[in-house]
Protein backbone atom coordinates (compact mmCIF):
# COMPACT_ATOMS: atom_id res chain seq x y z
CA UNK A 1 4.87 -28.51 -21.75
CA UNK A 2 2.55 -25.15 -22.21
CA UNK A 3 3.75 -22.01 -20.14
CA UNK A 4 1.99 -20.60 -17.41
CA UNK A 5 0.22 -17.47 -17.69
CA UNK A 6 3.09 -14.53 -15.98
CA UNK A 7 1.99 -13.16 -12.65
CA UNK A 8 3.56 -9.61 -12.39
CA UNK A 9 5.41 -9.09 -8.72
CA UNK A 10 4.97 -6.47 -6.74
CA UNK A 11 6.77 -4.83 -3.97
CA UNK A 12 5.94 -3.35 -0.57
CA UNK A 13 8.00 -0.12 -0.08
CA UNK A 14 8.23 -0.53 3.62
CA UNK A 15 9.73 -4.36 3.78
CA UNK A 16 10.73 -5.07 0.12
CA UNK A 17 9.43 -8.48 0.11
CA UNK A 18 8.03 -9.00 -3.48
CA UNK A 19 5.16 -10.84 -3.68
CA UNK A 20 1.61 -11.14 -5.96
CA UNK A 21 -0.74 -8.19 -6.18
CA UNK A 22 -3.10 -10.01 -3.79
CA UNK A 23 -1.07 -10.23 -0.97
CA UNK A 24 -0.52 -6.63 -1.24
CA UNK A 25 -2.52 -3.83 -0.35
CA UNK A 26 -2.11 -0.67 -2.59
CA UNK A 27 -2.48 2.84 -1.31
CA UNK A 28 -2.80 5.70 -3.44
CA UNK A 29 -2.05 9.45 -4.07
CA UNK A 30 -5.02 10.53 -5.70
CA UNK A 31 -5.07 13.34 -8.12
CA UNK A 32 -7.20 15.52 -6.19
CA UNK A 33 -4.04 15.58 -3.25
CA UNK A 34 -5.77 12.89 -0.53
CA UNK A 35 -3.88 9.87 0.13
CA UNK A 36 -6.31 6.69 1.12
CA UNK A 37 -6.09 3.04 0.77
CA UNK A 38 -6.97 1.20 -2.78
CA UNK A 39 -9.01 -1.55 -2.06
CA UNK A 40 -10.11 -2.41 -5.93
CA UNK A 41 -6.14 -1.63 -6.39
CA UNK A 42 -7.65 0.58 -9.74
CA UNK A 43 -8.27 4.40 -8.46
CA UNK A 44 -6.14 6.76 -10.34
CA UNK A 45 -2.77 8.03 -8.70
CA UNK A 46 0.41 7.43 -8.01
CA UNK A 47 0.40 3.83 -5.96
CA UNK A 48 2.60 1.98 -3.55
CA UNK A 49 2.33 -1.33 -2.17
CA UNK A 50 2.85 -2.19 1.60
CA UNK A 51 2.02 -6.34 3.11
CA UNK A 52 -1.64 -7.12 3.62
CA UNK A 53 -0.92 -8.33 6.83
CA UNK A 54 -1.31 -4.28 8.56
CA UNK A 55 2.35 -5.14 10.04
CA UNK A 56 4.75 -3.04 7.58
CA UNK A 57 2.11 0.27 7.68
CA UNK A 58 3.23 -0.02 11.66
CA UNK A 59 6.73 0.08 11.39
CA UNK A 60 8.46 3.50 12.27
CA UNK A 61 9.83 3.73 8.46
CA UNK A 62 6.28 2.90 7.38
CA UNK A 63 5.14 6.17 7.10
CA UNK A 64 8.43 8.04 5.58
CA UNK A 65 8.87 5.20 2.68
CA UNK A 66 5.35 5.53 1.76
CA UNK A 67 5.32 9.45 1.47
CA UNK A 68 8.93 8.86 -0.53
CA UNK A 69 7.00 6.43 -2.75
CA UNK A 70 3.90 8.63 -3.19
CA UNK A 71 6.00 11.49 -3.48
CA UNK A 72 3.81 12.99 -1.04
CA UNK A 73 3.32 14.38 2.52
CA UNK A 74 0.59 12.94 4.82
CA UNK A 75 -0.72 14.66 7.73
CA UNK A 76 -1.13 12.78 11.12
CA UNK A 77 -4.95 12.59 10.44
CA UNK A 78 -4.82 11.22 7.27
CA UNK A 79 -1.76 8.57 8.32
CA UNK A 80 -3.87 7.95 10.87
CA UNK A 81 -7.32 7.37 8.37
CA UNK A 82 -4.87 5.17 6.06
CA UNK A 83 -3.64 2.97 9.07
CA UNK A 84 -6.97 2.32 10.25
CA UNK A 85 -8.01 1.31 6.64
CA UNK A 86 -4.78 -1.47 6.35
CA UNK A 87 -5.54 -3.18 9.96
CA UNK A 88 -8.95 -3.59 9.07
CA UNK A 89 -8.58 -4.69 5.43
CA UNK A 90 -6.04 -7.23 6.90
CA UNK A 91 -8.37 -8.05 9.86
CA UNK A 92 -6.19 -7.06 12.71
CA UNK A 93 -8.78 -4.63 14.08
């Protein structure tokens, strides 16, 4: 019986369910100092993974465990810009 081909795991820093890359959305700490959501999941940066599903981004940890992951500091207007990006890549507009 032939293996299957490995599917790497990843995990959301807010909820620490570990799940495929596609269920995930990825948000990133660009070089340049922004922080934005990853769409294509292939921008340079340091990235963390929260659920696709918008909820996890809206917890009241959401925000801290993502700026621990990034190892960066957000403003309110760019949390903000980020949020809005994750409810309407999961749909939840």
């Amino acid at each position: 019986m032939p293996k299957g081909q490995h599917v790497p795991l990843r995990t959301c820093v807010v909820c620490g369910n570990k799940t495929v890359k596609a269920d995930l959305v990825r948000i990133v700490a660009t070089p340049s100092g922004e922080v934005k959501v990853d769409p294509t999941g292939k921008l340079p940066g340091r990235g963390a993974y929260v659920c696709a599903d918008g909820k996890c981004a809206q917890e009241s940890l959401g925000k801290s465990r993502i700026e621990h992951a990034l190892r960066r500091q957000t403003g309110d207007e760019n949390w903000a810009r980020v949020e809005a990006s994750i409810r309407a890549l999961a749909g939840t507009d």
